[in-house]
Protein backbone atom coordinates (compact mmCIF):
# COMPACT_ATOMS: atom_id res chain seq x y z
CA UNK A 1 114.24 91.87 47.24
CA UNK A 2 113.10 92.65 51.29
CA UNK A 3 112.31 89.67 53.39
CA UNK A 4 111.01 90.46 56.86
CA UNK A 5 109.41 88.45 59.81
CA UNK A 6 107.13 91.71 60.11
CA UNK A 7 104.00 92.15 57.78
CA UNK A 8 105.57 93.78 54.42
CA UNK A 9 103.06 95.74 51.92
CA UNK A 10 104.49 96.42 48.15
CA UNK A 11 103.30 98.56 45.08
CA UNK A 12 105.40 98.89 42.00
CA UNK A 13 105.66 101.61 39.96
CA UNK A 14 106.83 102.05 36.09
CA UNK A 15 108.01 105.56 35.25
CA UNK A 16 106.93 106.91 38.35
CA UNK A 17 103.19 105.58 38.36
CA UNK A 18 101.83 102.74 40.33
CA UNK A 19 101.32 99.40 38.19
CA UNK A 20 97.78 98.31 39.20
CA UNK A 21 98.02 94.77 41.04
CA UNK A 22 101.73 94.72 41.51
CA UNK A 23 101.95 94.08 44.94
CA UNK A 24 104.23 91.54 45.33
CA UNK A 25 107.57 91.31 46.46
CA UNK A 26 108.98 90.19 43.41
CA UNK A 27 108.31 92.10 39.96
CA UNK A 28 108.03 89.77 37.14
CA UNK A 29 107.78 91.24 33.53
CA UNK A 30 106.58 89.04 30.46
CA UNK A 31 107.02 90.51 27.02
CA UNK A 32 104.72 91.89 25.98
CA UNK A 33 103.28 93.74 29.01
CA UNK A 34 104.35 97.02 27.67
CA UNK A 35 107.64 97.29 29.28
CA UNK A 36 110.09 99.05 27.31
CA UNK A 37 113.81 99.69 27.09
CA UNK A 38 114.91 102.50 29.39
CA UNK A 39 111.73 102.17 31.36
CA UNK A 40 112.75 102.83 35.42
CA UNK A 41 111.04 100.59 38.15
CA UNK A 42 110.84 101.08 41.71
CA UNK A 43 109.08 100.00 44.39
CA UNK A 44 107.41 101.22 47.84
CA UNK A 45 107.37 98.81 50.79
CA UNK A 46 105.09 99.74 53.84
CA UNK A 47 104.73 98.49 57.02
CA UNK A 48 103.20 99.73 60.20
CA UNK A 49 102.94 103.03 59.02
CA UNK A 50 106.04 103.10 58.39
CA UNK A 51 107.09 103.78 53.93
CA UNK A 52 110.25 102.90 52.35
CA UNK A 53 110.71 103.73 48.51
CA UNK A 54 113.51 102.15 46.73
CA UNK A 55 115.48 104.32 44.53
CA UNK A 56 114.85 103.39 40.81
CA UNK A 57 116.13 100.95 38.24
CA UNK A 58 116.48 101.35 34.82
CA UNK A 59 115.26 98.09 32.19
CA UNK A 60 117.78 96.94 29.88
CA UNK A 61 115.80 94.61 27.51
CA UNK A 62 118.52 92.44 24.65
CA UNK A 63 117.59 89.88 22.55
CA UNK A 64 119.20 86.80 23.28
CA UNK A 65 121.29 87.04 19.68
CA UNK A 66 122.72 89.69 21.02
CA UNK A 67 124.17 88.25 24.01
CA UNK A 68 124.64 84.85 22.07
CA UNK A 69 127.02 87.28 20.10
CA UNK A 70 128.97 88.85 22.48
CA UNK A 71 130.66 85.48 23.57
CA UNK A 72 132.30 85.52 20.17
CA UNK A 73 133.16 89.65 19.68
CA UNK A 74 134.85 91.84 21.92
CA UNK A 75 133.52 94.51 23.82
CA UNK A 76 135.01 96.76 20.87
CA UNK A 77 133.12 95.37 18.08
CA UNK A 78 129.76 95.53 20.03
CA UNK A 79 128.76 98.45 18.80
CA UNK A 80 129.64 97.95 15.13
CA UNK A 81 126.57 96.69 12.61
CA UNK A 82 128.62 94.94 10.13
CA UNK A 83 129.34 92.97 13.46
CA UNK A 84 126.63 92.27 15.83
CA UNK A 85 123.22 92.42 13.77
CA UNK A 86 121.30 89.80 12.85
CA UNK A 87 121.57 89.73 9.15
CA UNK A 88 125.59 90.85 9.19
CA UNK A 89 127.92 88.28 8.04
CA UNK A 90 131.20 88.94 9.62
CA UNK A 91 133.26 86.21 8.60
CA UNK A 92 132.29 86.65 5.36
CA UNK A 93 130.85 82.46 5.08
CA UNK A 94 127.66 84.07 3.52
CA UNK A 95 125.87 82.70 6.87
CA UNK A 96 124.31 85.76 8.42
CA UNK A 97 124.44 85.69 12.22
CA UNK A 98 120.82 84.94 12.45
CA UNK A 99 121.41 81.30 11.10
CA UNK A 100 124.78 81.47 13.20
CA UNK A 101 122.79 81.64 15.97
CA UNK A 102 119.68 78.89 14.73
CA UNK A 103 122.47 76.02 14.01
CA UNK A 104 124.59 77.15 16.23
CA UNK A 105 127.59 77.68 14.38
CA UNK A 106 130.76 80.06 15.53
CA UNK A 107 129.47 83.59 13.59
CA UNK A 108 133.47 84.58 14.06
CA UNK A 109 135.37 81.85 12.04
């Protein structure tokens, strides 16, 4: 984010190529506008001549179950299946996190 009293140009760029029309000083992504996990973004602000590039950033896309989830698990269990997918049922209520997360129910008691 650059504010400036000065006249401020922008292009973004996706993986190191220029995203036609995104020239404004704020990038906003919508699903399903081909961005993908791991994808890098930067962005190149000009004015009077003079070119700035910003060094890149790398897009971390998670579903909202996922984060839903990780206020009930540690940080250890995050990466363990039987834990954190959708369908898992890990305290074994036979309500797999996916309705957890619909009713709104606590997936860990």
């Amino acid at each position: 984010n650059v504010e400036s009293s000065i006249p401020l140009s922008y292009q973004w760029s996706r993986n190191g190529v220029s995203m036609d029309g995104e020239v404004d000083r704020i990038l906003t992504l919508h699903a399903g506008n081909g961005a993908a996990d791991g994808d890098q973004y930067a962005v190149t602000v000009v004015s009077y001549g003079e070119v700035v590039e910003s060094e890149s950033a790398s897009l971390s896309i998670v579903e909202a179950i996922s984060l839903w989830l990780r206020t009930y698990f540690s940080e250890s269990k995050w990466d363990e299946p039987l834990v954190m997918s959708k369908f898992a049922d890990p305290d074994h209520d036979r309500v797999p996190n996916f309705f957890e997360y619909i009713f709104g129910t606590d997936p860990s008691r």
